[in-house]
C-alpha atoms as a PDB file:
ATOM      1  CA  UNK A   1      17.053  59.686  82.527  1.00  0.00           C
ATOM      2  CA  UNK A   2      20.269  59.965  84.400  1.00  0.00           C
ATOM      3  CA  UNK A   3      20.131  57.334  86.674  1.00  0.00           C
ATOM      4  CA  UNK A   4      20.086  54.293  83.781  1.00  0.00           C
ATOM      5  CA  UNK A   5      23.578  55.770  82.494  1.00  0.00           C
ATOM      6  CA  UNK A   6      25.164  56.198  86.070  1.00  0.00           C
ATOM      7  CA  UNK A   7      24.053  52.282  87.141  1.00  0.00           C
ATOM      8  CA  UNK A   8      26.233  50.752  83.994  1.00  0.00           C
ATOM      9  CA  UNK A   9      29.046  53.518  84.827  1.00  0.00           C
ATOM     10  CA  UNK A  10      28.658  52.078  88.580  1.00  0.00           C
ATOM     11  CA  UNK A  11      28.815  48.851  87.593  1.00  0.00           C
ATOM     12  CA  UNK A  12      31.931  49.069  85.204  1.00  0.00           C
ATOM     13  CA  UNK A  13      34.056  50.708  88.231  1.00  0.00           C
ATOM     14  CA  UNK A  14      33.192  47.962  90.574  1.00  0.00           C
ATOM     15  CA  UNK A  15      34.393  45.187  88.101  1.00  0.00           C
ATOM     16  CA  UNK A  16      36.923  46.434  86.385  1.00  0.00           C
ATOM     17  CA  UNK A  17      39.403  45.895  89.272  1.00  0.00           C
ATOM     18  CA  UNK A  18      37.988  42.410  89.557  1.00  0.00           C
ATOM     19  CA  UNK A  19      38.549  41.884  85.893  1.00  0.00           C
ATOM     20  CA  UNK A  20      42.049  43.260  85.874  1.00  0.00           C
ATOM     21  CA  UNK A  21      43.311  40.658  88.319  1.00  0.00           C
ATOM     22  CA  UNK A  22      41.516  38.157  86.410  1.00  0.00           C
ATOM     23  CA  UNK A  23      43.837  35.293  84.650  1.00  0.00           C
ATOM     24  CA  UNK A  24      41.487  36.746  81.584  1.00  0.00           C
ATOM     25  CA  UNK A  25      44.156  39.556  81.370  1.00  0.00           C
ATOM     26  CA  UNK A  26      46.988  37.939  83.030  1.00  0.00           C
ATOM     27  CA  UNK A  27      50.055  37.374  80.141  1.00  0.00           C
ATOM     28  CA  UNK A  28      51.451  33.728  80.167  1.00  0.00           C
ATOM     29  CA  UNK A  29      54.201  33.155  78.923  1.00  0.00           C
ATOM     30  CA  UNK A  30      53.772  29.866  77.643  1.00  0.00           C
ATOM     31  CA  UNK A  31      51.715  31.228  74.933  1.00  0.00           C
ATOM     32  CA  UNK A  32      54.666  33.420  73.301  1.00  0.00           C
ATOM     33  CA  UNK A  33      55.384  30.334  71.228  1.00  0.00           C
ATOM     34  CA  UNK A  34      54.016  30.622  67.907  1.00  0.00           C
ATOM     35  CA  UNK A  35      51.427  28.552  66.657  1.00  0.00           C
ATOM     36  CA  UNK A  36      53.519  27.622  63.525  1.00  0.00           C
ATOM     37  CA  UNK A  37      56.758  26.768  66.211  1.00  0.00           C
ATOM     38  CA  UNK A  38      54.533  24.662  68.102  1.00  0.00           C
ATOM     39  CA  UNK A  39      53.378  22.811  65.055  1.00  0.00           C
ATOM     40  CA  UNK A  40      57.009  22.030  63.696  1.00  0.00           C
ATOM     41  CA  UNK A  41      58.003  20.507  66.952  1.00  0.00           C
ATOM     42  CA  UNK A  42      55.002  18.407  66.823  1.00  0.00           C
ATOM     43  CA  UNK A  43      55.574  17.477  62.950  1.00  0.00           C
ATOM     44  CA  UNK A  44      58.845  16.459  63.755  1.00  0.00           C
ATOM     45  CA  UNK A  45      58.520  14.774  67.257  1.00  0.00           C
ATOM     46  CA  UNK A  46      55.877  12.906  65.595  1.00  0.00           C
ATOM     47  CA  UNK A  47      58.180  11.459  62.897  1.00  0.00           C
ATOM     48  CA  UNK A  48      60.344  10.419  64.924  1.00  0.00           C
ATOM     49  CA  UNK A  49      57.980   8.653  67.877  1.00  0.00           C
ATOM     50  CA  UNK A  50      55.476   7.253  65.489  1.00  0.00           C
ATOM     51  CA  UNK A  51      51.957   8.911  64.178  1.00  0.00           C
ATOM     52  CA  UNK A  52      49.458   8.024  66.654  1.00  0.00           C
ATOM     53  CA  UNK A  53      46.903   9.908  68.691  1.00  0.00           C
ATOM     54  CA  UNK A  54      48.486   9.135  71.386  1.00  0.00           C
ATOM     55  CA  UNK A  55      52.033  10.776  70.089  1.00  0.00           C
ATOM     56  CA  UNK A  56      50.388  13.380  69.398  1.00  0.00           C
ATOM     57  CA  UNK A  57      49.149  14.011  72.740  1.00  0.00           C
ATOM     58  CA  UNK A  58      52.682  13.358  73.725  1.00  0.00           C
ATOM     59  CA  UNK A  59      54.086  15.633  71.564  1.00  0.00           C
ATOM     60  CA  UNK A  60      52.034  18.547  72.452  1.00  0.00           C
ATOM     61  CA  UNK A  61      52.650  17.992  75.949  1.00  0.00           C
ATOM     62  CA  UNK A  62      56.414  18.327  75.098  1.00  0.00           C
ATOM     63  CA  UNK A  63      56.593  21.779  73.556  1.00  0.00           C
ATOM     64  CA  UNK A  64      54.267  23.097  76.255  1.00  0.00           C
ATOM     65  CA  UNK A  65      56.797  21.781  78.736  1.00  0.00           C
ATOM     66  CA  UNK A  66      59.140  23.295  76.809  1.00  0.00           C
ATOM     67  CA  UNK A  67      57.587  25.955  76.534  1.00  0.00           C
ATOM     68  CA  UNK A  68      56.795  27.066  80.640  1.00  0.00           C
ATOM     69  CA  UNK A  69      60.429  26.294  80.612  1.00  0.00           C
ATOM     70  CA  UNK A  70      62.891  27.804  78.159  1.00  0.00           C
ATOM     71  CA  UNK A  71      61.819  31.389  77.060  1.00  0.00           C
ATOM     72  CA  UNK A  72      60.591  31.839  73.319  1.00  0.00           C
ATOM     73  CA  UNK A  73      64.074  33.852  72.270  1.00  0.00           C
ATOM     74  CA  UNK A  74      65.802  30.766  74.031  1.00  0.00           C
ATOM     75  CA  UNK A  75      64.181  28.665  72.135  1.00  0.00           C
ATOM     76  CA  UNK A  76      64.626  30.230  68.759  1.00  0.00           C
ATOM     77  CA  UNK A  77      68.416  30.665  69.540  1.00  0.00           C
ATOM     78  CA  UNK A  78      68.963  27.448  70.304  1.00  0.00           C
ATOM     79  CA  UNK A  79      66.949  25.771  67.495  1.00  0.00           C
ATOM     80  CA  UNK A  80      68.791  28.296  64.898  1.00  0.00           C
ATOM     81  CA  UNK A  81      72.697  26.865  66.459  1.00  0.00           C
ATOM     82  CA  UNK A  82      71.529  23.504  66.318  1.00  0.00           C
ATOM     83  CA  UNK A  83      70.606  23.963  62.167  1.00  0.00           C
ATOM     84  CA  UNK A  84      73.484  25.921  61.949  1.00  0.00           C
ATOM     85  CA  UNK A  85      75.959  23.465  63.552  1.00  0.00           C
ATOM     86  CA  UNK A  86      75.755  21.371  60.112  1.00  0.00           C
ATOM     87  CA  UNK A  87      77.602  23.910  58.192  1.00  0.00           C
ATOM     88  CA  UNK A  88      80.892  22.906  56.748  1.00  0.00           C
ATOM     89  CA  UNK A  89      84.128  24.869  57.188  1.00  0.00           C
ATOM     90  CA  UNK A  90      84.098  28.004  59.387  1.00  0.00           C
ATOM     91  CA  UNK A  91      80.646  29.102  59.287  1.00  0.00           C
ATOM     92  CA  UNK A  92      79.543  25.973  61.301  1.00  0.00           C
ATOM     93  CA  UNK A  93      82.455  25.538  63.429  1.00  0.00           C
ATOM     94  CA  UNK A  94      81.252  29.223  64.726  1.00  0.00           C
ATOM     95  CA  UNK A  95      78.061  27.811  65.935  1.00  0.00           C
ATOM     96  CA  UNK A  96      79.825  24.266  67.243  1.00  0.00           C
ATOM     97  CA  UNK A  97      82.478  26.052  69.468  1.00  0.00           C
ATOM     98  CA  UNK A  98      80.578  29.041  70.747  1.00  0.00           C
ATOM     99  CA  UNK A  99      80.060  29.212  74.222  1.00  0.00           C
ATOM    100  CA  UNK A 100      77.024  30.941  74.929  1.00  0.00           C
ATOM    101  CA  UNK A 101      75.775  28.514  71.595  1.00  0.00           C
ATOM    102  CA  UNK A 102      76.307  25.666  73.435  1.00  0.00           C
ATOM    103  CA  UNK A 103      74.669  27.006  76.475  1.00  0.00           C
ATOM    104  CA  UNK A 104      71.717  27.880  74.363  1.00  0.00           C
ATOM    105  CA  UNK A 105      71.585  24.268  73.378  1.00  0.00           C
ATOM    106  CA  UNK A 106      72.374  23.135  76.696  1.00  0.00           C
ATOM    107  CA  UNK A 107      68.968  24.634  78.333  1.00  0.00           C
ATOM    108  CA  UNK A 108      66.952  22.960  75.310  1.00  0.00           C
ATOM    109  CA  UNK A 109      68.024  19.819  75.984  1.00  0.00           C
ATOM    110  CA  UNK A 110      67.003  20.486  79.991  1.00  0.00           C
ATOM    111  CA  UNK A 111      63.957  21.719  79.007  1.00  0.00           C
ATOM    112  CA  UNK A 112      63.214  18.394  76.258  1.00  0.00           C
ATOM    113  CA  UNK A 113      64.805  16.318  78.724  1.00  0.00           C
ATOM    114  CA  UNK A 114      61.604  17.516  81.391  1.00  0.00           C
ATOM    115  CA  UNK A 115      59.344  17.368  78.629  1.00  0.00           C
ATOM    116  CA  UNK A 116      60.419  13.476  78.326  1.00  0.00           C
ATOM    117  CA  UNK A 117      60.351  13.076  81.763  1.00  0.00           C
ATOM    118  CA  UNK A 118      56.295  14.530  81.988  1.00  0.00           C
ATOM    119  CA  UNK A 119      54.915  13.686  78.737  1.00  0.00           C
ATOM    120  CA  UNK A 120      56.193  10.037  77.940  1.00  0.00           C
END
């Protein structure tokens, strides 16, 4: 009666170091975009480049460019300063004149500018 539970037991220790290494379990980090950040970049790039399958295509290619480029955070950042930059007054001038801002907006446009490059 032993012997059927010590064959699954032997089993389970000689795969799970097999499985561990496997890109099953491996984190990418392209996926730490969110579904709905993907989709808004997609909306939008379609508006702008017309609404065909074959923008789509396009499109999605872009953010995941984007994305195995510019960290999520990154991303976010820079997306946030670019909304923010249309402020009036002091609250956008903040966001227009702030150097790491700008740098944040200077790595998405290096990152869209590869995604051009790749996907159109």
């Amino acid at each position: 009666m032993r012997n059927h539970l010590i064959l699954p037991a032997l089993w389970m220790a000689l795969l799970l170091p097999i499985a561990a290494t496997s890109d099953v379990f491996a984190h990418d980090v392209t996926n730490d975009y969110s579904t709905a950040t993907r989709a808004d970049y997609v909306f939008a790039c379609m508006s702008t480049n017309g609404q065909t399958r074959q923008v789509l295509e396009r499109c999605s290619c872009s953010i995941d460019v984007i994305a195995s480029i510019l960290p999520y955070e990154r991303y976010i950042e820079a997306e946030t300063v670019l909304q923010l930059r249309h402020l009036g007054g002091e609250k956008g001038s903040v966001f227009r004149a702030g150097v790491g801002f700008k740098n944040a907006v200077a790595d998405l446009r290096r990152a869209q500018a590869e995604a051009e490059i790749r996907c159109f």
